[in-house]
Structures are given as C-alpha cells and as structure tokens.
N, C-alpha and C. Protein backbone atom coordinates (compact mmCIF):
# COMPACT_ATOMS: atom_id res chain seq x y z
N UNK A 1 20.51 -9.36 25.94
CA UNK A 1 19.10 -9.36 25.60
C UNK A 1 18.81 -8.40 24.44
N UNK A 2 19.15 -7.03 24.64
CA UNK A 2 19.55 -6.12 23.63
C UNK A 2 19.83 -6.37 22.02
N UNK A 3 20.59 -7.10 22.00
CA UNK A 3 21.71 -7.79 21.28
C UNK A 3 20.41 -8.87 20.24
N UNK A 4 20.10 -9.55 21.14
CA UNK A 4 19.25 -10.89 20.65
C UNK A 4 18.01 -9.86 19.79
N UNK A 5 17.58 -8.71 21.09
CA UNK A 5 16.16 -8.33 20.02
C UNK A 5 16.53 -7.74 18.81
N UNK A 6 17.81 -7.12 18.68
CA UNK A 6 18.21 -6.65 17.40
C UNK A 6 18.19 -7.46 16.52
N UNK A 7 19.32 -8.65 16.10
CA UNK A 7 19.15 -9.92 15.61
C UNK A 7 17.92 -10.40 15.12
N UNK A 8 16.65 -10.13 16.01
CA UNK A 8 15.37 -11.43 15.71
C UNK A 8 14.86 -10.12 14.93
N UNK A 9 14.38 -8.96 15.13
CA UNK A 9 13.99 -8.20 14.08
C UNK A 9 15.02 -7.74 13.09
N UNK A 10 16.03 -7.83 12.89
CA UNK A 10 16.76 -8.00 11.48
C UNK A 10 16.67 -9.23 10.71
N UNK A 11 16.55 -10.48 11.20
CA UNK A 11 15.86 -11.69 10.43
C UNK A 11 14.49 -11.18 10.16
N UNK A 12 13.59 -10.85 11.21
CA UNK A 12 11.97 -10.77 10.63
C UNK A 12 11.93 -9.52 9.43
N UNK A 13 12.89 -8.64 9.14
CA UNK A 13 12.59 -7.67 8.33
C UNK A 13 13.29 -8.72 6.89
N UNK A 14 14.38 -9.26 7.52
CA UNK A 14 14.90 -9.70 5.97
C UNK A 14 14.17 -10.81 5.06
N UNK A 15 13.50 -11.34 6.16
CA UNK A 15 11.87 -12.95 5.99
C UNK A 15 11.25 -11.48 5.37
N UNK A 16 10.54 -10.91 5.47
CA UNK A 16 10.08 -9.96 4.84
C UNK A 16 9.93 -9.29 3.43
N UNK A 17 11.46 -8.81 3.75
CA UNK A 17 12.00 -8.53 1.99
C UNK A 17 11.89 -9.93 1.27
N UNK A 18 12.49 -10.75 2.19
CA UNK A 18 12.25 -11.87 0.81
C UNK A 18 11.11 -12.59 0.40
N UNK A 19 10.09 -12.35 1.17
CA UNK A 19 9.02 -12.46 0.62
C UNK A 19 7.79 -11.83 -0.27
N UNK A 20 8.23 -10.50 -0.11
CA UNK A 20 8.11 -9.21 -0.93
C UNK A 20 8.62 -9.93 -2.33
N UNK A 21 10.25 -9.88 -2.50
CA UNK A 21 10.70 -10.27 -3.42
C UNK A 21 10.29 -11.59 -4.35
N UNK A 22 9.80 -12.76 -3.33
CA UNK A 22 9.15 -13.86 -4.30
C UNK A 22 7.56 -13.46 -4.23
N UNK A 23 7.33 -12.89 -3.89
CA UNK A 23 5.70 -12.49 -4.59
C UNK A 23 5.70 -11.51 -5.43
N UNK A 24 6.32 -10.22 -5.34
CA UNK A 24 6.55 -9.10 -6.59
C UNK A 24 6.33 -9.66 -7.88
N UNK A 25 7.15 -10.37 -8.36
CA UNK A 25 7.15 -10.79 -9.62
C UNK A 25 6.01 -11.83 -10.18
N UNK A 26 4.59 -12.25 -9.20
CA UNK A 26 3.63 -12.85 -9.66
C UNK A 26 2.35 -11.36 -9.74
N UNK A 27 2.90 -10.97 -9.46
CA UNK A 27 1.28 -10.02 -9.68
C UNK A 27 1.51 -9.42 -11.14
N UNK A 28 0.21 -10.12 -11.75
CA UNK A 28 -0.05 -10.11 -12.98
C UNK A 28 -0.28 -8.68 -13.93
N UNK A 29 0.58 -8.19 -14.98
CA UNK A 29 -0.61 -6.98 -15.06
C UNK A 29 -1.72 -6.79 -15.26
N UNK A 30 -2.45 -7.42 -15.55
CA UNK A 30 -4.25 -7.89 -15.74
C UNK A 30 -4.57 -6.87 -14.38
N UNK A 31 -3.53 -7.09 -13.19
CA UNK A 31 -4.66 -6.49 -12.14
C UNK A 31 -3.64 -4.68 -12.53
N UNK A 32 -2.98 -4.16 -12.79
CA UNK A 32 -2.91 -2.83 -13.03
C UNK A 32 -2.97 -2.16 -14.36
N UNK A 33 -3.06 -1.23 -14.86
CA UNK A 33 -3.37 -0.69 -15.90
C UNK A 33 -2.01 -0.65 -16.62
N UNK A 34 -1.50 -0.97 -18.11
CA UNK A 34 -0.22 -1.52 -18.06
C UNK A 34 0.85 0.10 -18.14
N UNK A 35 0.03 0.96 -18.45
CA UNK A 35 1.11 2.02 -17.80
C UNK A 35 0.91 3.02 -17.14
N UNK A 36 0.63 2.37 -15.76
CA UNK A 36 0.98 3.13 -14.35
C UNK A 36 1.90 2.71 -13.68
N UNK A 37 3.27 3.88 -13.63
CA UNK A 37 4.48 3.87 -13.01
C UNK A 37 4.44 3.34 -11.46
N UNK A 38 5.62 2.88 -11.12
CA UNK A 38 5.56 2.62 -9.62
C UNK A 38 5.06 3.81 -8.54
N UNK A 39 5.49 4.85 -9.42
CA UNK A 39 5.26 6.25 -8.80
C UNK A 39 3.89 6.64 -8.16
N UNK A 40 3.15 6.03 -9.63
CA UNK A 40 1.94 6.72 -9.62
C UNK A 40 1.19 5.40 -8.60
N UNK A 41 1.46 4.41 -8.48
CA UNK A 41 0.98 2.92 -7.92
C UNK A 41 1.28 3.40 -6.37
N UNK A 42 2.47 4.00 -6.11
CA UNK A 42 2.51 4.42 -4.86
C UNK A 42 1.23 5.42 -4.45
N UNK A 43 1.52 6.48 -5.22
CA UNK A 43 0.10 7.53 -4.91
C UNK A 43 -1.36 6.56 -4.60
N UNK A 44 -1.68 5.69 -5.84
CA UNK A 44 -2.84 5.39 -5.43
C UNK A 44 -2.84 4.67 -4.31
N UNK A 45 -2.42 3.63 -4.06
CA UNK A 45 -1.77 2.64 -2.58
C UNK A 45 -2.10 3.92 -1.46
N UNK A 46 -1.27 5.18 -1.77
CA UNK A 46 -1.49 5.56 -0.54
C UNK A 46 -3.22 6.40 -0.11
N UNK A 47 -4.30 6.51 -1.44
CA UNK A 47 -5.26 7.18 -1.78
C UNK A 47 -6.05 6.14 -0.99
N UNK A 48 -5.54 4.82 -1.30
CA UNK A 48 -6.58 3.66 -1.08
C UNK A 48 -6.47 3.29 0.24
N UNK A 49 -5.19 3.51 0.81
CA UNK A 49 -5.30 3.84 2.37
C UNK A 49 -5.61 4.67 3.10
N UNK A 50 -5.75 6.00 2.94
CA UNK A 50 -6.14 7.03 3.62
C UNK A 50 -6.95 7.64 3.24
N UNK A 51 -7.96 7.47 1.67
CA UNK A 51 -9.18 7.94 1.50
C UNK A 51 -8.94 9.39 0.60
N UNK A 52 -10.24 9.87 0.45
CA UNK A 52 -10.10 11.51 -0.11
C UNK A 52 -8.91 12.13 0.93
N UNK A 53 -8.20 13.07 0.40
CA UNK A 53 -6.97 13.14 0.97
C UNK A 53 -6.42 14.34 0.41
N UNK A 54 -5.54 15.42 1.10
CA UNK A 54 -5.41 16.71 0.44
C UNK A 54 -3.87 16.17 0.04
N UNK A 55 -3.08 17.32 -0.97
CA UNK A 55 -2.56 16.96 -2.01
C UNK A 55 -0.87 16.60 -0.92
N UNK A 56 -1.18 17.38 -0.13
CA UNK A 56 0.22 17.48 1.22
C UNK A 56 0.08 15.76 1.42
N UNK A 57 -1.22 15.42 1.79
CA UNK A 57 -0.94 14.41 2.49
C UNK A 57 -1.25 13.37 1.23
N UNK A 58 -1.08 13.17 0.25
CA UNK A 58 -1.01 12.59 -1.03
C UNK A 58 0.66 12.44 -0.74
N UNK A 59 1.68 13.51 -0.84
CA UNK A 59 3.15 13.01 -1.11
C UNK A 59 3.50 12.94 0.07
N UNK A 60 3.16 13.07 1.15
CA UNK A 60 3.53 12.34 2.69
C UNK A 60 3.74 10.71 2.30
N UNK A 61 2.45 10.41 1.96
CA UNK A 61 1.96 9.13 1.80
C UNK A 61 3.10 8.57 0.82
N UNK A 62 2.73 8.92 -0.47
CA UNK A 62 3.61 8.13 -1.40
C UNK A 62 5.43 8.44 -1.30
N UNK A 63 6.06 9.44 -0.32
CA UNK A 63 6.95 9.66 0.15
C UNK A 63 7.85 10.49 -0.51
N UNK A 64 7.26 11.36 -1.39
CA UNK A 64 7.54 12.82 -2.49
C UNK A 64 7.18 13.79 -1.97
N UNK A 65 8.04 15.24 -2.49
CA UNK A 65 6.98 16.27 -2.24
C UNK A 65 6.05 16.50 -3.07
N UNK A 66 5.32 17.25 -2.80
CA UNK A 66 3.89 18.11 -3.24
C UNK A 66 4.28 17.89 -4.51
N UNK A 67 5.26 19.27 -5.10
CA UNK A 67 4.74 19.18 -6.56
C UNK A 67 5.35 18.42 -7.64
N UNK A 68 6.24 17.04 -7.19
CA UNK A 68 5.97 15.84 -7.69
C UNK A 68 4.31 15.23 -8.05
N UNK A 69 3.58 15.13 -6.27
CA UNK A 69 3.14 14.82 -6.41
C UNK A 69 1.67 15.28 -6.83
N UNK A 70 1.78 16.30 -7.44
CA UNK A 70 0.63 17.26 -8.37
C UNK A 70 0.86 16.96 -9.78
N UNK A 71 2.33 16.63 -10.44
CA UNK A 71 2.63 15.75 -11.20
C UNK A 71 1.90 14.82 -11.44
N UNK A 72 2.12 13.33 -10.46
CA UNK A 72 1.67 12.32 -10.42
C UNK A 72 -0.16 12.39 -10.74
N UNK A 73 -0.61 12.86 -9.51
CA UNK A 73 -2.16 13.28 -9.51
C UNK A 73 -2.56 13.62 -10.83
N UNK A 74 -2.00 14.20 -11.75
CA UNK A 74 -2.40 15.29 -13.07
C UNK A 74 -2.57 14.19 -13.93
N UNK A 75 -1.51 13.25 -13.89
CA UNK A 75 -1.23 12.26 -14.94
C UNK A 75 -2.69 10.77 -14.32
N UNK A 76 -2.75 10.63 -13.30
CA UNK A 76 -3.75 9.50 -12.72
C UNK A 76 -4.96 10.07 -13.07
N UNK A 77 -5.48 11.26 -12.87
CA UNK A 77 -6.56 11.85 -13.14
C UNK A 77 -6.81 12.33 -14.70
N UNK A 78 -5.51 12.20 -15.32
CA UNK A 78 -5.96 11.79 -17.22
C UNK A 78 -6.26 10.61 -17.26
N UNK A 79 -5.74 9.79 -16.96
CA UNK A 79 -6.07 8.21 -16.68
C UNK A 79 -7.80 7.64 -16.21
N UNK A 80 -7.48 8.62 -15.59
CA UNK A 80 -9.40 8.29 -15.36
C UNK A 80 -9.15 7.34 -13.77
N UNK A 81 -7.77 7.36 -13.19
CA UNK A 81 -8.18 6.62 -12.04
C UNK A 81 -8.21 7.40 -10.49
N UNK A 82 -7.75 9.02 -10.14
CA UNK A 82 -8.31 9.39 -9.60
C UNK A 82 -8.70 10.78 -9.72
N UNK A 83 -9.78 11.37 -8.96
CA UNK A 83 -10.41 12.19 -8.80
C UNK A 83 -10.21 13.22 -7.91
N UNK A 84 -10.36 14.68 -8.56
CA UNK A 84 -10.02 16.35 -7.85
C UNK A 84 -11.36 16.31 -7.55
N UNK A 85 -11.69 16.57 -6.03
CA UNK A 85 -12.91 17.39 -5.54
C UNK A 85 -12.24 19.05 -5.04
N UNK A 86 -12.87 20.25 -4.88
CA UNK A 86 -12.14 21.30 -3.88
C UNK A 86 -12.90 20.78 -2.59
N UNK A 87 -11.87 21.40 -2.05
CA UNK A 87 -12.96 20.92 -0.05
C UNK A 87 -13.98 21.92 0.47
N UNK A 88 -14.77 20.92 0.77
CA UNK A 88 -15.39 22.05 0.79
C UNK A 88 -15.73 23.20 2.14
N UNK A 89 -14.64 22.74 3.09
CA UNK A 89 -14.09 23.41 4.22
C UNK A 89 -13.34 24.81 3.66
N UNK A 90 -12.57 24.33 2.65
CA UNK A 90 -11.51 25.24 2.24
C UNK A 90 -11.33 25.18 0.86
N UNK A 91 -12.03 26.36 0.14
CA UNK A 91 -11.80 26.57 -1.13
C UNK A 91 -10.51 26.00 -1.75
N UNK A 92 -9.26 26.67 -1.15
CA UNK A 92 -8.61 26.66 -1.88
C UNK A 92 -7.55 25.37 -1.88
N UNK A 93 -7.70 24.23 -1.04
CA UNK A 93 -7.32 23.15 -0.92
C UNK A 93 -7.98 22.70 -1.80
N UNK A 94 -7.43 21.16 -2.42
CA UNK A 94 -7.48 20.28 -3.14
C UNK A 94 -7.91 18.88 -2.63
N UNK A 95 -9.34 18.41 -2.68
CA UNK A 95 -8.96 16.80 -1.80
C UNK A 95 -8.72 15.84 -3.45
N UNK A 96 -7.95 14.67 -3.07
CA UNK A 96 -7.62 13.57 -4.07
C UNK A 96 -8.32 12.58 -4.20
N UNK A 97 -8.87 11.25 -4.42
CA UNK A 97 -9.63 10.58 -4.11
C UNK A 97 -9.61 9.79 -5.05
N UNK A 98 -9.35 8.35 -5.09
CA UNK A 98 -9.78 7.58 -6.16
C UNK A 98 -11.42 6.97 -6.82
N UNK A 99 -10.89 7.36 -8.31
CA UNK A 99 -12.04 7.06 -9.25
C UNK A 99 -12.53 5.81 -8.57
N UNK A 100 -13.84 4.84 -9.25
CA UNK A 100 -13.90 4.06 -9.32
C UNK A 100 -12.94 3.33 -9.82
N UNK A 101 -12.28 3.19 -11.10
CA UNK A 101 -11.73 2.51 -11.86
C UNK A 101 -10.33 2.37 -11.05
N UNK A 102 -9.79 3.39 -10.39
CA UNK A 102 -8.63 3.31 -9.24
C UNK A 102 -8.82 2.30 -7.71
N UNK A 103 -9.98 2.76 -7.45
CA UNK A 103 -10.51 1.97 -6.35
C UNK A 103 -11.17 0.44 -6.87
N UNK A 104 -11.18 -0.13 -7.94
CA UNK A 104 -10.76 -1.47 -8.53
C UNK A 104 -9.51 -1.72 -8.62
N UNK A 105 -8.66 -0.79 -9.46
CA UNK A 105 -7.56 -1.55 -9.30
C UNK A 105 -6.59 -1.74 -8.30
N UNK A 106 -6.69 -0.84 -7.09
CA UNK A 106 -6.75 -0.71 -5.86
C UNK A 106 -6.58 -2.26 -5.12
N UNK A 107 -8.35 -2.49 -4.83
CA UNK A 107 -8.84 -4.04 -4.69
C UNK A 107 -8.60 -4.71 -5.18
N UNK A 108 -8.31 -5.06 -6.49
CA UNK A 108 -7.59 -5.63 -7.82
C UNK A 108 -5.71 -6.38 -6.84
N UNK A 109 -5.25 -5.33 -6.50
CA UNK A 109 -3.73 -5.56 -5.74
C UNK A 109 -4.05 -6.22 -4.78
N UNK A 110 -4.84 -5.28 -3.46
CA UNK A 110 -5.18 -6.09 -2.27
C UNK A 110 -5.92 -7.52 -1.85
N UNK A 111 -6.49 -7.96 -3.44
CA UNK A 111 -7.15 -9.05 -2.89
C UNK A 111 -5.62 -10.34 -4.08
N UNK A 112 -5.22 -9.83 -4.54
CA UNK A 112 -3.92 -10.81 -5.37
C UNK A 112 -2.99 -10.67 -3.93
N UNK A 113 -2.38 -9.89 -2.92
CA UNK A 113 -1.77 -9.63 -1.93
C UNK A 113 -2.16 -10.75 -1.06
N UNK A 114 -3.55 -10.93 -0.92
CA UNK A 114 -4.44 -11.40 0.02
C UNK A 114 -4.04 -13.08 0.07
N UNK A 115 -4.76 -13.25 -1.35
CA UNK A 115 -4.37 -14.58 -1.70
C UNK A 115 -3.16 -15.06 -1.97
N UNK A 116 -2.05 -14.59 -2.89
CA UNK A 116 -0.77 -14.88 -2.17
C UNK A 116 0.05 -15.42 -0.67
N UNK A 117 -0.59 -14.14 0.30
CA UNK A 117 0.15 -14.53 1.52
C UNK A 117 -0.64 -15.58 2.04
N UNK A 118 -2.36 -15.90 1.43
CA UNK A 118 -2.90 -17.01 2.23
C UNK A 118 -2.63 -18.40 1.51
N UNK A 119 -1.87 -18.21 0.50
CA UNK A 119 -1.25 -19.69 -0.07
C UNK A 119 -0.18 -20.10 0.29
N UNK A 120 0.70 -18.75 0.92
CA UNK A 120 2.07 -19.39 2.01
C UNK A 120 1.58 -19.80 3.54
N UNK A 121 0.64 -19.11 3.57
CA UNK A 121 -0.12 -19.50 5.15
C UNK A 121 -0.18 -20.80 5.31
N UNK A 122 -1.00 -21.25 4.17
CA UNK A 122 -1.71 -22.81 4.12
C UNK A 122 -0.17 -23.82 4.26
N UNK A 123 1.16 -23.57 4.29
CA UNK A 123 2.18 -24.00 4.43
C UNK A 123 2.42 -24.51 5.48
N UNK A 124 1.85 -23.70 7.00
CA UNK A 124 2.26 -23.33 7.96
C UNK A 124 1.32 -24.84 9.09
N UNK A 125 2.21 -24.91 10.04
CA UNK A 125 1.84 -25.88 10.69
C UNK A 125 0.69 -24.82 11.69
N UNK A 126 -0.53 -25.75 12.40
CA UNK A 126 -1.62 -24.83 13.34
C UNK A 126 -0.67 -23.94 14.38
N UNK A 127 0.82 -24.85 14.85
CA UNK A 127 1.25 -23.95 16.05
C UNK A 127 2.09 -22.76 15.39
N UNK A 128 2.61 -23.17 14.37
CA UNK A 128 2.71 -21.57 13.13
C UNK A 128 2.23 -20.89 12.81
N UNK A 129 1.33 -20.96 12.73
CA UNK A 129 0.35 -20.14 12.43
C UNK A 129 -0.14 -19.51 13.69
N UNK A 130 -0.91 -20.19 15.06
CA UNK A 130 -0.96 -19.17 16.06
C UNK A 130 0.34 -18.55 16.61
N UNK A 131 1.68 -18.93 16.14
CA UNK A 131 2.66 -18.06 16.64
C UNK A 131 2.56 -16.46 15.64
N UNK A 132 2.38 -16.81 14.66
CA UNK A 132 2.55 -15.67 13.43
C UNK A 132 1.33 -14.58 14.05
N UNK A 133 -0.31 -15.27 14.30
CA UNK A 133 -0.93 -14.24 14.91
C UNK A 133 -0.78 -13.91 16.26
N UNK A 134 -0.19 -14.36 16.95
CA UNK A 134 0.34 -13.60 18.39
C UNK A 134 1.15 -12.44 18.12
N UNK A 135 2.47 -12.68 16.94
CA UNK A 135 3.24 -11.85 16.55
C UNK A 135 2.40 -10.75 15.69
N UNK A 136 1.52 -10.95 14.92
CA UNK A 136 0.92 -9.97 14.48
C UNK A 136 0.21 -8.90 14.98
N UNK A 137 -0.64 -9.61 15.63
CA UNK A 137 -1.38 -8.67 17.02
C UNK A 137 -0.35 -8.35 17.70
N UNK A 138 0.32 -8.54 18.24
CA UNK A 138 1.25 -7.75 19.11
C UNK A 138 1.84 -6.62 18.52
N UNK A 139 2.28 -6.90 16.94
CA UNK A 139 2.70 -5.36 16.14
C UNK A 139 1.45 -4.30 16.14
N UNK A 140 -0.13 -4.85 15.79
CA UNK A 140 -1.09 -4.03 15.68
C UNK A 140 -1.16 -3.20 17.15
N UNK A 141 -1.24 -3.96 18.32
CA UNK A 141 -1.20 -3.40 19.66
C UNK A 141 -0.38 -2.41 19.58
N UNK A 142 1.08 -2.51 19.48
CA UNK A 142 2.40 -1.75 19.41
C UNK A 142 1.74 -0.14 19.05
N UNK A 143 1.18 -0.18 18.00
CA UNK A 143 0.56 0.92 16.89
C UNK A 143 -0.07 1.86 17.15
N UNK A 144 -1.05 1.49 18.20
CA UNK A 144 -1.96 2.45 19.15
C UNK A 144 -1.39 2.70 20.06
C-alpha cells in the first residue's frame, strides 16, 4: 500500500512538472516588465502572496537569505514595483509591499496562470474534472 502511495504521488508531482514546463514558455512578456530577473519575480510572487511583509519573511518566501534579499528589494523598489513602509509597531523593522505597478503585474501572471490551466481543464471529461476537485480539496483540507 506504502509502495503504491509513493508511486501515485511521484506521477502526480511529475504531471506537474510537466505541466509547469508546457505552460512556462507561453507566458508572454507583455505580462512582466522585460527586466525583472527570476529572482526578483520570485520576491514579488512571494509579496503578492503574503502581503506587506518584513524583509526576514520576504527571503523565507522567495527562498534566499535576507541580504540577498535587501538586494533584490533595492533593485524592485528602483523599478517602481515595490514599496518600503517602516512598521509602525517597530521602528526599526522594514515592511515590503508591492507598488501598484507590482501588484498589476502580479495579477498580470495570476490571471495568464488562471486561464492557461482553465484551457487544459476544458479538455477534461465532467467525471475528470470532479475527480481533479475531490483531489484538490483534499490537498487544501490536508493544509489546515
């Protein structure tokens, strides 16, 4: 049994990558600014998930340390796509936060993401599709 669940989540991760892999290469640069590094695309990704955000939990997120990612931040915030507030709990912390113009291009990814996976959806037979959201909800459940 063991054995089998290993197997079915090493196929569902590798269905995964390879679908990562045939969608990667359609997202247009129209939706990102044409030079923001993967680096810095990680930072915002992770700004746009977790909100104003102190600088620790900025390279948690994008999976660097700190003063990489004070680097990164320095260079996005010449860019004009995100924004230094101080906290105002704690002077001497830093919160991060994306600009407007970040939080478009942000939405800009997530809604090309969106529509992508809902044009492989439309592939899917009705009992495929309620198998995929049983499996989905069951990962979200997992989570909490």
């Amino acid at each position: 049994m063991e054995d089998e669940k290993e197997k079915l989540i090493q196929q569902l991760l590798d269905v995964i990558e390879e679908l990562f892999t045939l969608l990667a290469p359609t997202l247009s640069v129209d939706r990102l600014s044409s030079d923001v590094t993967v680096a810095q695309l990680r930072v915002l990704l992770g700004l746009g998930t977790l909100g104003p955000s102190s600088m620790s939990s900025v390279a948690i997120a994008a999976g660097i340390v700190p003063s990489t990612a004070t680097g990164i931040v320095d260079n996005l915030v010449g860019k004009g796509l995100v924004l230094r507030e101080p906290d105002p709990d704690d002077r001497r912390r830093v919160i991060c936060k994306l600009s407007p113009e970040g939080q478009e291009m942000i939405n800009n990814v997530w809604t090309w993401g969106r529509s992508q996976i809902g044009n492989l959806l439309e592939k899917l037979t009705v009992d495929q599709l309620r198998s995929s959201c049983e499996g989905g909800k069951a990962l979200l459940v997992s989570t909490k």
